[in-house]
N, C-alpha and C. Protein backbone atom coordinates (compact mmCIF):
# COMPACT_ATOMS: atom_id res chain seq x y z
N UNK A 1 8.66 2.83 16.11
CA UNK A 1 9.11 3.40 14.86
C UNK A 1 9.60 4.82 15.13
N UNK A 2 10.65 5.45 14.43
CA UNK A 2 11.20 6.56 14.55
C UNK A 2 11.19 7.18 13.18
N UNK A 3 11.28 8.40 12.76
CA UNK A 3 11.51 8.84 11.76
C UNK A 3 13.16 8.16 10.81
N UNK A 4 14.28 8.06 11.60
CA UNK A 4 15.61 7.45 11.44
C UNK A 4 14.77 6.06 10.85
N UNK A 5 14.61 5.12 11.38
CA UNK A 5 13.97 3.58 11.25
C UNK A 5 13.15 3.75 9.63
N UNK A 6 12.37 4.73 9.64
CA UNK A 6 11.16 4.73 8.19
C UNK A 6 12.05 5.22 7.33
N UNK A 7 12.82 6.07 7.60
CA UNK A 7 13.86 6.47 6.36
C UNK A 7 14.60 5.04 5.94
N UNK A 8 14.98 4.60 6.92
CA UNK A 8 16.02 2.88 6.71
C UNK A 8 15.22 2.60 5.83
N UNK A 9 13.89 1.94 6.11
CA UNK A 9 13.06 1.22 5.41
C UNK A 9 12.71 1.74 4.28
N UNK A 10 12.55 2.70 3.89
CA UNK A 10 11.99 3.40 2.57
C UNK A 10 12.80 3.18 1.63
N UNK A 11 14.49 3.53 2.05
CA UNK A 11 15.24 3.83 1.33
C UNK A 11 15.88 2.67 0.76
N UNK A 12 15.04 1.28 1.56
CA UNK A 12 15.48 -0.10 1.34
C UNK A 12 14.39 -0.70 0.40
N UNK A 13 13.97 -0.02 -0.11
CA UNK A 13 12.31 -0.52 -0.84
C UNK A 13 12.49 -0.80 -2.31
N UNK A 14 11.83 -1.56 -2.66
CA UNK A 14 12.38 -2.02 -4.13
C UNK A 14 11.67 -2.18 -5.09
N UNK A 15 10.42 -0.58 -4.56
CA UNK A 15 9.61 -0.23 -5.49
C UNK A 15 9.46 1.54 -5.74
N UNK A 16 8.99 1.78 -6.21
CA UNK A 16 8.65 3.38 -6.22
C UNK A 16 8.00 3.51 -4.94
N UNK A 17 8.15 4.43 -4.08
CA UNK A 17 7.90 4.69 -2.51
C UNK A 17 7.09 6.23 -2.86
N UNK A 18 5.73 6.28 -1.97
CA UNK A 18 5.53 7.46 -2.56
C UNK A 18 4.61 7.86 -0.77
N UNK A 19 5.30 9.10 -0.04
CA UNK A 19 4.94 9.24 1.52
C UNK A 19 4.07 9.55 1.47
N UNK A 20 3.59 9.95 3.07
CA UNK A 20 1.87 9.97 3.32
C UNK A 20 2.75 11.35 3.65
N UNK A 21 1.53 12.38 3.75
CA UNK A 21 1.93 13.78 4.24
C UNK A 21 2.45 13.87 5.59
N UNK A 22 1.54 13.05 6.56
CA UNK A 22 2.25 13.28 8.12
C UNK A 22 2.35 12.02 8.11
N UNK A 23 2.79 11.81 9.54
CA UNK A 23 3.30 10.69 10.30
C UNK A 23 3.16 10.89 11.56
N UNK A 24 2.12 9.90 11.84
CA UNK A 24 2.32 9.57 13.74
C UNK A 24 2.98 8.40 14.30
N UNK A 25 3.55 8.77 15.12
CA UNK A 25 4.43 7.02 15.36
C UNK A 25 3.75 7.10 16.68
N UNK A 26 2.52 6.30 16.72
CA UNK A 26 1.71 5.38 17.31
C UNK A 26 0.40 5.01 16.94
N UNK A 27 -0.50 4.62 18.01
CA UNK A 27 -1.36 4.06 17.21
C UNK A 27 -2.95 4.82 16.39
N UNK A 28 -3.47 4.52 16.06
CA UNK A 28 -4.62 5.21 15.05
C UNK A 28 -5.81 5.30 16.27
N UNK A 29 -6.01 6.31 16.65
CA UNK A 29 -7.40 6.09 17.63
C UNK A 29 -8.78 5.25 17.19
N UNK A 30 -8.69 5.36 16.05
CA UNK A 30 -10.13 5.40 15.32
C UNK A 30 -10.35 4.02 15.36
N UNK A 31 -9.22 3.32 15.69
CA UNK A 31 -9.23 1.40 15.78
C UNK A 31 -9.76 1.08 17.17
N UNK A 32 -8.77 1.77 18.17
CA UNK A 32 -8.91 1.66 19.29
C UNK A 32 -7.43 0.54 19.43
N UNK A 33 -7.04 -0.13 18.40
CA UNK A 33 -5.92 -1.19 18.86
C UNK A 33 -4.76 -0.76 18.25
N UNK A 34 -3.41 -1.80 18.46
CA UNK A 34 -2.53 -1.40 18.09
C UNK A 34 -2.19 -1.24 16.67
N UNK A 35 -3.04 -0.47 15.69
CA UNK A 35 -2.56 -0.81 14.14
C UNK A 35 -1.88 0.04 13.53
N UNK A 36 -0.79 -0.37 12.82
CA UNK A 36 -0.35 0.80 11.85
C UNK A 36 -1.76 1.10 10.60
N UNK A 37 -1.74 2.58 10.18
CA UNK A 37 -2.80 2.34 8.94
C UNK A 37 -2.17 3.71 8.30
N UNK A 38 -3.02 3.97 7.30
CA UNK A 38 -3.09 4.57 6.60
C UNK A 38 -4.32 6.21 5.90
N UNK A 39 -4.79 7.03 6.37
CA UNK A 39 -6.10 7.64 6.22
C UNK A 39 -5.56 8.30 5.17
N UNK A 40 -6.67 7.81 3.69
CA UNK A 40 -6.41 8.66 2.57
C UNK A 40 -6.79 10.08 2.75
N UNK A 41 -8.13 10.17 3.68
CA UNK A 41 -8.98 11.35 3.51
C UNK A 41 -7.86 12.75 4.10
N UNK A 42 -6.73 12.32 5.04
CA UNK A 42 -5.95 13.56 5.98
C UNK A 42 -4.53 13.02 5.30
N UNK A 43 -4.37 12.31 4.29
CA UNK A 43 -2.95 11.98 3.95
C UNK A 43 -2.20 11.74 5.09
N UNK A 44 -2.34 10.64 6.06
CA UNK A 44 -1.90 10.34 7.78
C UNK A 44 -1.39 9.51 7.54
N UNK A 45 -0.59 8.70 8.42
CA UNK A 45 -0.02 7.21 8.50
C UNK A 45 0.44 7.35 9.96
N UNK A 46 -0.52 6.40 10.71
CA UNK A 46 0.06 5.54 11.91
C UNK A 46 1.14 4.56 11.93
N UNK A 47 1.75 5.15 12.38
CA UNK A 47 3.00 3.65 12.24
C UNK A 47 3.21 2.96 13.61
N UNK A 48 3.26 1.83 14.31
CA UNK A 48 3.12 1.51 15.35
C UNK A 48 4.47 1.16 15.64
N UNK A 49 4.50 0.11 15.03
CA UNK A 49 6.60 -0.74 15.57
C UNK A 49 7.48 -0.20 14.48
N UNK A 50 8.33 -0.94 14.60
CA UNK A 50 9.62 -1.19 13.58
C UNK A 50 9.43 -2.37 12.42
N UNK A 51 7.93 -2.78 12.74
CA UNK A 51 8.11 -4.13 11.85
C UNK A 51 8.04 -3.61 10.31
N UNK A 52 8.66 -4.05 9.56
CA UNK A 52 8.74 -3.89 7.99
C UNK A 52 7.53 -3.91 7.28
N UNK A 53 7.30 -5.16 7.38
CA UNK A 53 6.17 -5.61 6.25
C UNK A 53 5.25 -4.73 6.60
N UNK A 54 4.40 -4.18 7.87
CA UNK A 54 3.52 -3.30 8.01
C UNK A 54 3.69 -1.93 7.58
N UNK A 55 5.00 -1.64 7.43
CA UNK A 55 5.31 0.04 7.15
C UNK A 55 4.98 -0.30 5.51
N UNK A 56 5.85 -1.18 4.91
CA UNK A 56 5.66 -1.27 3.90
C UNK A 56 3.94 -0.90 2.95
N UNK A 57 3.30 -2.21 4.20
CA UNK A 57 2.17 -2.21 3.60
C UNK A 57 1.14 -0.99 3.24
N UNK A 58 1.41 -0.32 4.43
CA UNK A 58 0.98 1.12 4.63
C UNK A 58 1.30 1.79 3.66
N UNK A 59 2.81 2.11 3.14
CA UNK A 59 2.83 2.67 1.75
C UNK A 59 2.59 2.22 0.44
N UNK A 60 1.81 0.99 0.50
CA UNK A 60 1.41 0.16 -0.51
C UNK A 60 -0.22 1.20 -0.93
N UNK A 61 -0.67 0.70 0.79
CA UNK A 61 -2.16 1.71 0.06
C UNK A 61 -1.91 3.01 -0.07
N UNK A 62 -0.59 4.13 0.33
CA UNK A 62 -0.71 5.08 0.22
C UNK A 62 -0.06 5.11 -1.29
N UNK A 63 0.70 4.38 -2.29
CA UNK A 63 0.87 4.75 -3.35
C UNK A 63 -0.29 4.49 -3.89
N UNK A 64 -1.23 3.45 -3.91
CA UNK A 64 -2.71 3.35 -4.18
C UNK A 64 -3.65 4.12 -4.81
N UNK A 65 -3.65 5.23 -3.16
CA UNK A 65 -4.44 5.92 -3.84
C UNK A 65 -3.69 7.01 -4.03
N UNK A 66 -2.64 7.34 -4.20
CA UNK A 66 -2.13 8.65 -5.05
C UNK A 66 -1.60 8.65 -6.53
N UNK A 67 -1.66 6.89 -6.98
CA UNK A 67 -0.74 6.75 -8.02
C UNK A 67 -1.59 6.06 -8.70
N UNK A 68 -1.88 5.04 -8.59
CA UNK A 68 -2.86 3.54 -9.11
C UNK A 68 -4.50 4.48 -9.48
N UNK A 69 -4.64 4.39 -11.03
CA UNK A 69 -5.60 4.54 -11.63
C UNK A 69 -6.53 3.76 -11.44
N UNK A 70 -7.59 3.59 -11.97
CA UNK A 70 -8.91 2.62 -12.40
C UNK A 70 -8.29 1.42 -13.46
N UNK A 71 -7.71 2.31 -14.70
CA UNK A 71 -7.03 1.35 -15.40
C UNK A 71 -5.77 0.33 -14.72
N UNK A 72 -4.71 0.70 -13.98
CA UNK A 72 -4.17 -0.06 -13.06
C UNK A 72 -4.82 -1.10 -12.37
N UNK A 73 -5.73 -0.88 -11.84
CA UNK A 73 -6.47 -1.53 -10.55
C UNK A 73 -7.24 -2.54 -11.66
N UNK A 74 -7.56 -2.59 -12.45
CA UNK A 74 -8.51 -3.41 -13.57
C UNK A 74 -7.68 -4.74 -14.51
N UNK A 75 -6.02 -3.72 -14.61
CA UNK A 75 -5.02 -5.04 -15.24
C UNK A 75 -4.91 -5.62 -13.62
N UNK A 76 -5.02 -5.05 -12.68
CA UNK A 76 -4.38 -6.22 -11.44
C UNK A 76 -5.31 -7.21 -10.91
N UNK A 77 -6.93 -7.03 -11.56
CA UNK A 77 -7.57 -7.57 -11.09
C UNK A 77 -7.71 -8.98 -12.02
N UNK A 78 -7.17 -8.66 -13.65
CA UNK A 78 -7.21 -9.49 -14.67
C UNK A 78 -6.00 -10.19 -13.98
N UNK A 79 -5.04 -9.90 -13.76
CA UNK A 79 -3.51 -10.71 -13.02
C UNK A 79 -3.59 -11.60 -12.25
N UNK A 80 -4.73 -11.02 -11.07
CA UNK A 80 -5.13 -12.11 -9.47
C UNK A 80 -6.26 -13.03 -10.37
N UNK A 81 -7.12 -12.78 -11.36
CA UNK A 81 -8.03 -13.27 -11.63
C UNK A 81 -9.28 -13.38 -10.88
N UNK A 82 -9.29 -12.09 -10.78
CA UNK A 82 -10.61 -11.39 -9.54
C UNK A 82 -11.75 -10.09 -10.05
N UNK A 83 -11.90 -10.48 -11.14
CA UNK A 83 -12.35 -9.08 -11.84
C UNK A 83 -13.77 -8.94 -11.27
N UNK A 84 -14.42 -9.39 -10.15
CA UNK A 84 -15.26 -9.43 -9.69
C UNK A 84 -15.36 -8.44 -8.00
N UNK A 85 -13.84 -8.75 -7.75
CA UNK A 85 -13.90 -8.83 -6.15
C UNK A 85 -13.48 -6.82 -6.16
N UNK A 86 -14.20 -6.83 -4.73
CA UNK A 86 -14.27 -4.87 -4.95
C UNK A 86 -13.10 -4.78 -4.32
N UNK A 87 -12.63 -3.48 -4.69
CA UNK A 87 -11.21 -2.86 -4.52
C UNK A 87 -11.20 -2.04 -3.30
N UNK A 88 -12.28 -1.53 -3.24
CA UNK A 88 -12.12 -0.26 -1.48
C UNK A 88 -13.41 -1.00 -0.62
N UNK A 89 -12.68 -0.99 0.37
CA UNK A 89 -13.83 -1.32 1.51
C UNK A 89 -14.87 -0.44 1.55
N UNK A 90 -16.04 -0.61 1.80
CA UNK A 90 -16.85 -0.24 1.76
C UNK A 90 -17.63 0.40 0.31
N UNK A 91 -17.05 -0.53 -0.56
CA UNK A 91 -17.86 -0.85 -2.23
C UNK A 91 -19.03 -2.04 -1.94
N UNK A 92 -20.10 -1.88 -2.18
CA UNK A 92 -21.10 -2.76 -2.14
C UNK A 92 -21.54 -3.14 -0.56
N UNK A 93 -21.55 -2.47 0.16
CA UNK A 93 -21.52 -2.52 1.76
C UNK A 93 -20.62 -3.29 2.45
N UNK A 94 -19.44 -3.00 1.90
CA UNK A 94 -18.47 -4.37 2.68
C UNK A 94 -17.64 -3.78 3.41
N UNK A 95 -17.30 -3.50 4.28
CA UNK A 95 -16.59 -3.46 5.88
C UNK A 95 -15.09 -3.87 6.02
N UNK A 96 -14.42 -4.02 6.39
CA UNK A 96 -13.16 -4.47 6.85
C UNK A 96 -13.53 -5.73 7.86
N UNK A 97 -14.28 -5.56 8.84
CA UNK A 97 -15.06 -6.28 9.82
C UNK A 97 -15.60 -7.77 10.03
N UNK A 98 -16.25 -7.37 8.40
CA UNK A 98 -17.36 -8.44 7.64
C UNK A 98 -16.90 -9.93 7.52
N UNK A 99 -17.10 -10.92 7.99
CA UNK A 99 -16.53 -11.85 6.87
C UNK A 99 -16.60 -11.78 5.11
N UNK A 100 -15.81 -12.56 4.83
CA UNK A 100 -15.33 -12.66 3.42
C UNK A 100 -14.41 -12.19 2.92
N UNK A 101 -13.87 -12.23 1.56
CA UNK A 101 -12.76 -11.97 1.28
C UNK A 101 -12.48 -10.42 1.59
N UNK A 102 -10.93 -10.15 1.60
CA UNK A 102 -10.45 -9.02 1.66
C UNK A 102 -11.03 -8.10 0.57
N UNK A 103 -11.00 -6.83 0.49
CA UNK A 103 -10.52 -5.92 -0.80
C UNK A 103 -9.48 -6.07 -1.15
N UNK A 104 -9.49 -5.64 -2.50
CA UNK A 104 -8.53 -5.69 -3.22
C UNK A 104 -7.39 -4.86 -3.35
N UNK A 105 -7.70 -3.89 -2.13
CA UNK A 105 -7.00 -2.41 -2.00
C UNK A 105 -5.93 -3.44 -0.78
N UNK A 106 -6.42 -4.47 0.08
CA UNK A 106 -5.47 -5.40 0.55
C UNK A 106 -4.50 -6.06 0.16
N UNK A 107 -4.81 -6.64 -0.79
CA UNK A 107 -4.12 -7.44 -1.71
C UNK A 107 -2.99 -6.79 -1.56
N UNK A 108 -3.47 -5.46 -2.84
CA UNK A 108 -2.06 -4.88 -3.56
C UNK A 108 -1.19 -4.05 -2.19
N UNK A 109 -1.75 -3.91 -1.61
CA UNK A 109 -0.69 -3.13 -0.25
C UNK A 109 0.53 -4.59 0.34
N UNK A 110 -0.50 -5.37 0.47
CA UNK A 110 0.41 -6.93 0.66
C UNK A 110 1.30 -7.43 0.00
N UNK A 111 0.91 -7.15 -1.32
CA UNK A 111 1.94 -7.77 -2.68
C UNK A 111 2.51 -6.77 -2.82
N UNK A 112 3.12 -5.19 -2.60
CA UNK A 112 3.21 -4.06 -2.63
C UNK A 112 4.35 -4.08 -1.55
N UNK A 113 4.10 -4.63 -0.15
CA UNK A 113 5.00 -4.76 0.70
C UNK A 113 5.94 -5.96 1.06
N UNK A 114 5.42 -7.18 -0.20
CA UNK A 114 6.71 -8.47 -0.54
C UNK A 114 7.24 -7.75 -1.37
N UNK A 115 6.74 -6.74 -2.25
CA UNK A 115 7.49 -7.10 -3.58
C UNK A 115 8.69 -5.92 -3.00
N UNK A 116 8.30 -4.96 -2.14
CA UNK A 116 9.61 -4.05 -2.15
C UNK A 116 10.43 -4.70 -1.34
N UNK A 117 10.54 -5.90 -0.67
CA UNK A 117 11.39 -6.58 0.17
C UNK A 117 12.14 -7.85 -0.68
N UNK A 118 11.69 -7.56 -1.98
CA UNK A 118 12.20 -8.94 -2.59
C UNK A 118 12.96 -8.61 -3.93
N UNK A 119 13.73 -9.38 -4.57
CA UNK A 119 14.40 -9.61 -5.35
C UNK A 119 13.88 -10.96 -6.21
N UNK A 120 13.14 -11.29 -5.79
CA UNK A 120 12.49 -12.38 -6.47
C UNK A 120 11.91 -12.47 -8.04
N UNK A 121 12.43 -12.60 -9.11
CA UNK A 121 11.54 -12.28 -10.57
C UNK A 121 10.37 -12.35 -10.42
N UNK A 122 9.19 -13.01 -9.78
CA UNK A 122 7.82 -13.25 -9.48
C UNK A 122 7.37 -12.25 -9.86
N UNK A 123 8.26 -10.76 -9.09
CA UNK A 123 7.74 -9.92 -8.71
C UNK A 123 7.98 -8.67 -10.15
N UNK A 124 8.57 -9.08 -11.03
CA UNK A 124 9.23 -7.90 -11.91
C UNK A 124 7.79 -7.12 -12.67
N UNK A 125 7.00 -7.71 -13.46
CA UNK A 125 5.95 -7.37 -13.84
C UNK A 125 5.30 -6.80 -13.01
N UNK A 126 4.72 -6.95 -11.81
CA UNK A 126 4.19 -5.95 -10.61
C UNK A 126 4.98 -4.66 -10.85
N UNK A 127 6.25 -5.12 -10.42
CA UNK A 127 7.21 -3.46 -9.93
C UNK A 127 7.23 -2.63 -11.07
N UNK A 128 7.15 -3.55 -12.66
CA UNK A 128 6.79 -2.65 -14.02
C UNK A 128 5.83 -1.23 -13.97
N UNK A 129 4.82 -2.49 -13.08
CA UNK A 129 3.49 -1.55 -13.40
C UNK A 129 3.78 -0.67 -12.39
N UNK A 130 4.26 -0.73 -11.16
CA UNK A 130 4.40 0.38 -9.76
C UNK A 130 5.48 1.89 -10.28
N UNK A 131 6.11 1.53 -11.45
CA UNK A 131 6.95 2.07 -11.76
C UNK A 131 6.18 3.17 -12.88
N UNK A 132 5.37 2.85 -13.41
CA UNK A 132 4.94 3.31 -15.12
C UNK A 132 3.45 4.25 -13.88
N UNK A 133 3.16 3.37 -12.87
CA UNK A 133 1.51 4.25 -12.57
C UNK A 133 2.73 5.52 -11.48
N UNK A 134 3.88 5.23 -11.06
CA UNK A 134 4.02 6.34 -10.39
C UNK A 134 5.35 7.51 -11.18
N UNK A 135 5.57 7.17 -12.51
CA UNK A 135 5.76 7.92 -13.66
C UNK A 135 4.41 8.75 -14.00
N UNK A 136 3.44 7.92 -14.16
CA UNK A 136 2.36 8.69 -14.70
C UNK A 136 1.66 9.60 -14.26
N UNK A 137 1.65 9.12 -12.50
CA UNK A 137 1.40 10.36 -11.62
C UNK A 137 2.10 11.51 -11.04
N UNK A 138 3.30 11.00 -11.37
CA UNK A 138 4.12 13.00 -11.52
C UNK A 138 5.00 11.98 -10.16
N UNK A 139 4.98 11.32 -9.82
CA UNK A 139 6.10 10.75 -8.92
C UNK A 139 7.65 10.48 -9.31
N UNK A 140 8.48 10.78 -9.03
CA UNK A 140 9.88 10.50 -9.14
C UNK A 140 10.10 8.88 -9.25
N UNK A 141 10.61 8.07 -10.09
CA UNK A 141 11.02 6.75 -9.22
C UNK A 141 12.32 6.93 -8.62
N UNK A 142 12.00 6.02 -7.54
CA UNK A 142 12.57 6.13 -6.69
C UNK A 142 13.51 4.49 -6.24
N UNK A 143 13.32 4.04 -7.16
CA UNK A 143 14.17 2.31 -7.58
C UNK A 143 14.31 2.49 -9.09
């Protein structure tokens, strides 16, 4: 990944895009493997390749947690029909690691990084809400 390449991709996104403060283009030590991620706590983003869907996804959790309320996160859980399942890893002792289902902070980075690659109606009600939580948080849209 290059700075040139993440601009391509951003500027190809077909949701409100909202950056991490820095950028390292390689990998996250703290894994030890090759992952792109995301650290809310230093506003960071590892980016590893050129692959899309992962950059994407990465700015899925970084609009997350800069944009996406409690109230957000509560209609998306009524949407998946999960109003049960926890949203940040490590809610109720759960790990990334662990078996069982993902968080829900997964999900939406996943559906976060189809939906800015798609044109698909599936997706219009999602991009509503990506649009109105990053209005609400003082974000520009940026689609």
């Amino acid at each position: 990944m290059t700075p040139a390449k993440l601009a391509r991709i951003l500027s190809r996104a077909r949701v409100p895009v909202v950056r991490a403060g820095t950028y390292i283009y390689g990998p996250d030590p703290y894994y030890r493997t090759p992952l792109s991620t995301y650290d809310p706590q230093h506003d960071l983003m590892h980016l590893m390749d050129d692959e899309v869907e992962a950059c994407l996804h990465e700015h899925g959790h970084t609009f997350n947690v800069k944009c996406l309320r409690p109230e957000h996160q509560q209609l998306l859980r009524e949407w998946w029909h999960k109003p049960n399942r926890i949203w940040w890893w490590g809610e109720k002792g759960r790990e990334p690691m662990f078996p069982g289902p993902e968080a829900l902070c997964e999900v939406f980075a996943d559906v976060y990084s189809w939906a800015a690659q798609s044109r698909h109606p599936k997706y219009r009600r999602f991009k509503k809400l990506l649009r109105i939580a990053a209005k609400e948080a003082g974000y520009a849209p940026t689609t």
